[in-house]
Protein backbone atom coordinates (compact mmCIF):
# COMPACT_ATOMS: atom_id res chain seq x y z
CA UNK A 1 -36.37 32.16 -154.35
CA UNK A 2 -34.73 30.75 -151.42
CA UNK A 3 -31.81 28.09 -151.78
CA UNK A 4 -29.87 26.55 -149.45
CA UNK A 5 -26.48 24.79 -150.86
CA UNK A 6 -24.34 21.93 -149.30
CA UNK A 7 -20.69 21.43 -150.29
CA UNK A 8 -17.71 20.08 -148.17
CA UNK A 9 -18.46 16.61 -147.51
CA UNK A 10 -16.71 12.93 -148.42
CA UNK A 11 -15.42 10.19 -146.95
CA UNK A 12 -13.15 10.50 -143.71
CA UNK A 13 -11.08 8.47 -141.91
CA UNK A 14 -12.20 7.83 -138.08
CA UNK A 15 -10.20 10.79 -136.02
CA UNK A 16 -9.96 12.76 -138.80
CA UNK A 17 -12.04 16.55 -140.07
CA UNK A 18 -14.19 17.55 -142.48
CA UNK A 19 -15.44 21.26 -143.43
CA UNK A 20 -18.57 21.80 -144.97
CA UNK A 21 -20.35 25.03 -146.45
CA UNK A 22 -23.96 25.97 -146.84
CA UNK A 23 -24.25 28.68 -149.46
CA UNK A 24 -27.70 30.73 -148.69
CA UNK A 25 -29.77 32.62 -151.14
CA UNK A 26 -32.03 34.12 -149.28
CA UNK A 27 -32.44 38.64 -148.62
CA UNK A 28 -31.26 39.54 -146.01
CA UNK A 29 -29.60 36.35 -144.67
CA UNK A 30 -27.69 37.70 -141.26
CA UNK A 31 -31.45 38.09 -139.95
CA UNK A 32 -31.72 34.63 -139.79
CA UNK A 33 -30.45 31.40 -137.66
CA UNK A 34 -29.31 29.20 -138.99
CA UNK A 35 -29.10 25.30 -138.00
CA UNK A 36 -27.15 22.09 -139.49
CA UNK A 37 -29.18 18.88 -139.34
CA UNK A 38 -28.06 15.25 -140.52
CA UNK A 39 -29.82 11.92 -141.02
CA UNK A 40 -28.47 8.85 -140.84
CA UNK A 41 -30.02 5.58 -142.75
CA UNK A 42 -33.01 4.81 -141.37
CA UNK A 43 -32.76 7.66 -138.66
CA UNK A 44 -35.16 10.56 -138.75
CA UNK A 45 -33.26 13.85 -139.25
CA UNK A 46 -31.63 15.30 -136.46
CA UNK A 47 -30.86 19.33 -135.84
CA UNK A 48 -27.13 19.07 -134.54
CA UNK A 49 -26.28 22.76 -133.73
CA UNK A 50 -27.65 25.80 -134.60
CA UNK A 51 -26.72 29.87 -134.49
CA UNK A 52 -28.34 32.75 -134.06
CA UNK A 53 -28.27 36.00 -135.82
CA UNK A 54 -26.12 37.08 -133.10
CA UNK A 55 -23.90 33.89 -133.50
CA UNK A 56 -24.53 32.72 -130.28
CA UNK A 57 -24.38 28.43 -131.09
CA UNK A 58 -25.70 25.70 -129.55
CA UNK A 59 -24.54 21.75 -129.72
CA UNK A 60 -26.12 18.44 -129.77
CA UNK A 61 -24.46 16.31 -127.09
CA UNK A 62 -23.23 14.24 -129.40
CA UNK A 63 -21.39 16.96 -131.69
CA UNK A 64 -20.46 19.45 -128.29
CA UNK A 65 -16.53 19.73 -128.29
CA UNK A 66 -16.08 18.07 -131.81
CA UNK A 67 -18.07 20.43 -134.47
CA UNK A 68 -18.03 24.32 -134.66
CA UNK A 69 -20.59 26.58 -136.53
CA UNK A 70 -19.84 29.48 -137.46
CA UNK A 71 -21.10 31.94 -140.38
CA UNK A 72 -20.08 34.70 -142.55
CA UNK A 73 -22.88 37.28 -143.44
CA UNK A 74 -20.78 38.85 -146.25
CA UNK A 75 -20.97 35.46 -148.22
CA UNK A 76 -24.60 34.27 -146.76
CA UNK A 77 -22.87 30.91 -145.78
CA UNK A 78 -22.90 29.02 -143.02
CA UNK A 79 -20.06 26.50 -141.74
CA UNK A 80 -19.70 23.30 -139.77
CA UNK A 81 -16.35 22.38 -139.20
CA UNK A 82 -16.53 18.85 -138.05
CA UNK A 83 -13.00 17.59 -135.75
CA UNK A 84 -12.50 13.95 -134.34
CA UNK A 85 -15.54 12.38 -136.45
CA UNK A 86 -16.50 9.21 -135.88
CA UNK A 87 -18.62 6.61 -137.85
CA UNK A 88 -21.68 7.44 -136.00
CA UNK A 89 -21.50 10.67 -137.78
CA UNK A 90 -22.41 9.03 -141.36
CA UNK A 91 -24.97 10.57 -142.53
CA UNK A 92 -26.25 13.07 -144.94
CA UNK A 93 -26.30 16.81 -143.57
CA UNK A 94 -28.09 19.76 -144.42
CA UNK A 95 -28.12 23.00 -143.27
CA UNK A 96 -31.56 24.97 -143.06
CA UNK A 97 -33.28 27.98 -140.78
CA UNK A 98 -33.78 27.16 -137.28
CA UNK A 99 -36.63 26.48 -137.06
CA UNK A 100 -36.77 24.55 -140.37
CA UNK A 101 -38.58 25.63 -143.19
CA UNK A 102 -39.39 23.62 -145.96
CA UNK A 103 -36.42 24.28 -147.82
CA UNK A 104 -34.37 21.70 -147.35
CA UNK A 105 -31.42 21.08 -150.36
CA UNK A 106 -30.04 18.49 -151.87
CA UNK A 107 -27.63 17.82 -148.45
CA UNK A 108 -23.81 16.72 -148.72
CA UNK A 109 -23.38 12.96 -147.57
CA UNK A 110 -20.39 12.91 -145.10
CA UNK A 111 -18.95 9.02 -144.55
CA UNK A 112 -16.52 8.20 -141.33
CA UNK A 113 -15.22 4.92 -142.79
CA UNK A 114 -11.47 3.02 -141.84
């Protein structure tokens, strides 16, 4: 049964980072990209960056230069480290295949609030 876990989120300061963790259960996970998508309230979701298998990444203008993906096959988890947030980058974020499969978790809300 696939599962896709989100941990690392919270409520941030303007300027300041955030980490967050998708835990993957899924065989044979470093066969897979992988993508982090957030929505904001009353915003459809949005894919923000994805990697491949090969970990080449890609960036949403409006993350490029601020968040890094990365992921470790060892632990089947992918990472977002998120630098400089601001308050447009409330939202709720998930991580999920790229392309998206309906198997979206539960998400880990991240709040950029003074």
């Amino acid at each position: 049964q696939v599962q896709l876990v989100e941990s690392g989120g919270g409520l941030v300061q303007p300027g300041g980072s955030l980490n967050l963790s998708c835990a993957v259960s899924v065989w044979r996970f470093s066969a897979y990209a992988m993508a982090w998508y957030r929505q904001s309230p009353g915003q459809r979701r949005e894919m923000i960056t994805t990697i491949t298998r090969g970990s080449t990444t890609n960036y949403a203008d409006s993350v490029k230069g601020r968040f890094i993906i990365s992921r470790d096959n060892a632990k089947n988890t992918v990472y977002l480290q998120m630098n400089d947030l601001k308050p447009d980058d409330t939202a709720v974020y998930y991580c999920n295949f790229w392309p998206a499969r309906n198997y979206w978790g539960q998400g880990t809300q991240v709040t950029v609030s003074s």
